[in-house]
C-alpha atoms as a PDB file:
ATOM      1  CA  UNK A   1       0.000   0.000   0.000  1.00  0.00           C
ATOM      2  CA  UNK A   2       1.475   3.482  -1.232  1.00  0.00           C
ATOM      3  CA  UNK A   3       2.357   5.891   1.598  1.00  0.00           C
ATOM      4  CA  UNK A   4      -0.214   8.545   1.377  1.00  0.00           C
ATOM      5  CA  UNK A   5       1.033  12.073   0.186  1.00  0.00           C
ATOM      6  CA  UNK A   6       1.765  14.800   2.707  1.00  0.00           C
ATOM      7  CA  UNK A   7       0.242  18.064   1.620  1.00  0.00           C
ATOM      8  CA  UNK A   8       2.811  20.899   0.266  1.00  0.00           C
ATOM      9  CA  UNK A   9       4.544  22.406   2.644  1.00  0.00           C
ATOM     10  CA  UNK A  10       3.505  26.557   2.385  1.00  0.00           C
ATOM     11  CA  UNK A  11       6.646  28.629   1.629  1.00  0.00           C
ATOM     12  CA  UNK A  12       8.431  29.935   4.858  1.00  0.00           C
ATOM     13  CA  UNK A  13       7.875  34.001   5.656  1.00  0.00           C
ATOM     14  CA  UNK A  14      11.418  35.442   4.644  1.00  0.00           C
ATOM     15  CA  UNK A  15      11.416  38.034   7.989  1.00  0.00           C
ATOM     16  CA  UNK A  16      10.896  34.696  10.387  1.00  0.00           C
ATOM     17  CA  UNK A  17      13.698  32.798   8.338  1.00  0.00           C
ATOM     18  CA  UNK A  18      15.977  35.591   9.035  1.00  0.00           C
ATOM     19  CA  UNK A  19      15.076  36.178  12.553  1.00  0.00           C
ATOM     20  CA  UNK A  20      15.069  32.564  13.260  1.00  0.00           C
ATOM     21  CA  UNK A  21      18.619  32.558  11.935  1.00  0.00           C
ATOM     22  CA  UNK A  22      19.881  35.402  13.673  1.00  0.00           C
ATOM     23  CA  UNK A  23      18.550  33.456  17.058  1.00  0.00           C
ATOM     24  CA  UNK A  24      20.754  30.639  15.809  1.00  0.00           C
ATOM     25  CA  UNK A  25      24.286  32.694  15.344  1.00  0.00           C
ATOM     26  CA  UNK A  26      23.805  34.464  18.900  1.00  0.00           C
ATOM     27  CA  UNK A  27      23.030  31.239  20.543  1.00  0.00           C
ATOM     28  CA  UNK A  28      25.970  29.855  19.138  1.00  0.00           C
ATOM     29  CA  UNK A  29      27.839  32.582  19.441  1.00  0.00           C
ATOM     30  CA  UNK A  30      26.980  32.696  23.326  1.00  0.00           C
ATOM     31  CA  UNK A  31      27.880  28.466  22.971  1.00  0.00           C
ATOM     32  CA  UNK A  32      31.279  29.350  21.662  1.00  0.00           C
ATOM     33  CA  UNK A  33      32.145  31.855  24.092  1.00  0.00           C
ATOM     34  CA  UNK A  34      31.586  29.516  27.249  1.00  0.00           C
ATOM     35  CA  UNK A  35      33.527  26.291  25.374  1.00  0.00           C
ATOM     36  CA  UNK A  36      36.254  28.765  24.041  1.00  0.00           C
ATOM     37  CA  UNK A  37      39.169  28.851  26.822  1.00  0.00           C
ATOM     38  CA  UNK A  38      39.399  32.418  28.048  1.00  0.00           C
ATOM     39  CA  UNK A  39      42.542  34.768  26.855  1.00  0.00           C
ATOM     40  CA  UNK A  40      44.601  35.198  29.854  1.00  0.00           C
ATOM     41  CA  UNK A  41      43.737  38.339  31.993  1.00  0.00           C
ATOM     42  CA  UNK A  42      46.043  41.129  31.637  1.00  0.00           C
ATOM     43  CA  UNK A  43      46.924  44.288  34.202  1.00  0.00           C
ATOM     44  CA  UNK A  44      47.239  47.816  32.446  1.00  0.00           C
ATOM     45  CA  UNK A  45      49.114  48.540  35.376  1.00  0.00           C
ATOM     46  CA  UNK A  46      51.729  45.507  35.570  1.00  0.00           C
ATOM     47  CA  UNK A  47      55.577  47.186  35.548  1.00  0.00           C
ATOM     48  CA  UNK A  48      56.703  44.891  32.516  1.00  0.00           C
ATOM     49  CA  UNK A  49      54.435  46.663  30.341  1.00  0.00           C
ATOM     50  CA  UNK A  50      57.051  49.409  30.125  1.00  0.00           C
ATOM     51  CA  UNK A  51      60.633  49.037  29.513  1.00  0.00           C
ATOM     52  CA  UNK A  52      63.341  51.281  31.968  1.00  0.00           C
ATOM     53  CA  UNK A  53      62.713  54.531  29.935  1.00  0.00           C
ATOM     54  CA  UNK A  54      59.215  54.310  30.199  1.00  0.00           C
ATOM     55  CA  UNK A  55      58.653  52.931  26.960  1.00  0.00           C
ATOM     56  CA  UNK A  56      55.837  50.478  26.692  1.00  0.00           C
ATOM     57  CA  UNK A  57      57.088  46.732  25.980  1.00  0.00           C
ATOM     58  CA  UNK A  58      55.464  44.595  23.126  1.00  0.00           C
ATOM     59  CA  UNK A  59      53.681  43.185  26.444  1.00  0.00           C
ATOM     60  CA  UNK A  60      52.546  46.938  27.019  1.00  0.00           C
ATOM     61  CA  UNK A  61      51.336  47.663  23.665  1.00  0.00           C
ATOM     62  CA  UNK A  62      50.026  44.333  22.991  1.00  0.00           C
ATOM     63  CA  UNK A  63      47.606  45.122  26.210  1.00  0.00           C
ATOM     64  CA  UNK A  64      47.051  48.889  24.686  1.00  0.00           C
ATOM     65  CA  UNK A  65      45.122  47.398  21.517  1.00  0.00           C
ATOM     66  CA  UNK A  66      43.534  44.626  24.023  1.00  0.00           C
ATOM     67  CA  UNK A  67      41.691  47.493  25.868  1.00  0.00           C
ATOM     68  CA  UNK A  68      40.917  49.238  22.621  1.00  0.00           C
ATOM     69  CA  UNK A  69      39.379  45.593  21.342  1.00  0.00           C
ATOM     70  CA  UNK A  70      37.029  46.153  24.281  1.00  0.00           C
ATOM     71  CA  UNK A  71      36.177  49.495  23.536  1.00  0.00           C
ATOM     72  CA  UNK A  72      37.665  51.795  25.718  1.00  0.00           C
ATOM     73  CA  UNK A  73      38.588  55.218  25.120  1.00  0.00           C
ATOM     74  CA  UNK A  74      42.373  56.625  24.886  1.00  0.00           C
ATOM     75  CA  UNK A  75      41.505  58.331  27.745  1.00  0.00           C
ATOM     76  CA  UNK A  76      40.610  55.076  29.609  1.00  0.00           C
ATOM     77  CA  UNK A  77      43.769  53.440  28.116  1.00  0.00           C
ATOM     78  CA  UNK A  78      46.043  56.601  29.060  1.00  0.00           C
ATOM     79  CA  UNK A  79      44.759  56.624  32.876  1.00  0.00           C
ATOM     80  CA  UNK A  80      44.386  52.418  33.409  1.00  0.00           C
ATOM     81  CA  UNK A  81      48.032  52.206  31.336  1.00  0.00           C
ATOM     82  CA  UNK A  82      49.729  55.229  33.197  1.00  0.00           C
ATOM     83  CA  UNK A  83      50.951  56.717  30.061  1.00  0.00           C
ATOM     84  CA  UNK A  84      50.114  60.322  28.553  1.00  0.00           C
ATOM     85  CA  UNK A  85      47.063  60.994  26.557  1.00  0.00           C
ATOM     86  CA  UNK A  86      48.962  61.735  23.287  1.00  0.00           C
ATOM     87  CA  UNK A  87      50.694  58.083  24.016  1.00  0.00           C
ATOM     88  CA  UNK A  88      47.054  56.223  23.873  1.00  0.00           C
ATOM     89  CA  UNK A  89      46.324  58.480  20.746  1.00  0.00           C
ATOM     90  CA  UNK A  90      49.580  57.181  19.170  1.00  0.00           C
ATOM     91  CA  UNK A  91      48.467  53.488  20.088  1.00  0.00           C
ATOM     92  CA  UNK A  92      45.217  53.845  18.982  1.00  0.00           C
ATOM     93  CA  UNK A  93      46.648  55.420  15.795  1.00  0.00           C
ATOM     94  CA  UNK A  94      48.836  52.264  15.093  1.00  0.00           C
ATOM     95  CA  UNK A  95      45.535  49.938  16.238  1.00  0.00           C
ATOM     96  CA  UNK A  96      44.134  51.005  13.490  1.00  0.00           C
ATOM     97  CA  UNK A  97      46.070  50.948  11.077  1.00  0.00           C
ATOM     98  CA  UNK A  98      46.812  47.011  12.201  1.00  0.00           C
ATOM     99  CA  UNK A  99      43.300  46.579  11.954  1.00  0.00           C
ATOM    100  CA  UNK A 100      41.558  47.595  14.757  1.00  0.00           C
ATOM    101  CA  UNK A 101      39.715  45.245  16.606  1.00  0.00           C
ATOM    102  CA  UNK A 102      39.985  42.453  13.800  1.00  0.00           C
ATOM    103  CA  UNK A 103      43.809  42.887  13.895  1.00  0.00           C
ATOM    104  CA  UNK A 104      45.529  39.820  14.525  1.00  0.00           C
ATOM    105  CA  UNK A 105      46.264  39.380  18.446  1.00  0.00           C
ATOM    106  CA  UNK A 106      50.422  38.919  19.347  1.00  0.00           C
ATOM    107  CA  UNK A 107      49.676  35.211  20.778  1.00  0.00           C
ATOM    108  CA  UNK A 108      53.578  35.056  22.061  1.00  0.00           C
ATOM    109  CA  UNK A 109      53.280  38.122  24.312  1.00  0.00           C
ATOM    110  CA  UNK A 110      52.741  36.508  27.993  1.00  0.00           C
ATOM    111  CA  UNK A 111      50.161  38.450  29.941  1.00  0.00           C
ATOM    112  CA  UNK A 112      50.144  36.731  33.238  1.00  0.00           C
END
């Protein structure tokens, strides 16, 4: 005896195929953040962020562009970091021009 024949399925609403989407990729998103292993912690005040003459150290810059990844201003960068205002404007200069928060992280510089 033939199966019977399911009736046509009616064609999806574009809006709730996007939407529904969307919910996918941020619950995902949210999945991959809690199975990803953290990046280690860093201190904008640590001393081996800057050399002797004050300099900062690849550490130092490296956690610059980290706190520019998350958003902060150079002001917030200049007063967590210790370091002038026209320093953080520099840095945030050269973040961007590496690409900003889709730059490609140092992953040798050890922040802990």
């Amino acid at each position: 005896m033939p199966a019977p024949k399911q009736p046509a399925a009616a064609p999806a609403d574009p809006q709730l195929v996007l939407e529904l989407i969307d919910s996918i990729q941020a619950d995902l998103e949210r999945l991959r953040g809690l199975v990803q292993p953290r990046m280690a912690e860093f201190d904008p005040a640590d001393p081996r962020n800057k050399s002797g003459d004050g300099k900062l150290t690849p550490q130092g810059v490296e956690c610059c562009y980290r706190m520019f990844d998350e958003g902060k201003s150079r002001y917030s960068v200049a007063q967590a970091m210790k370091i002038s205002f026209a320093a953080a404007t520099h840095r945030f200069a050269t973040w961007t021009r590496a690409g900003g928060d889709k730059r490609k992280r140092q992953a040798s510089v050890r922040l802990g």
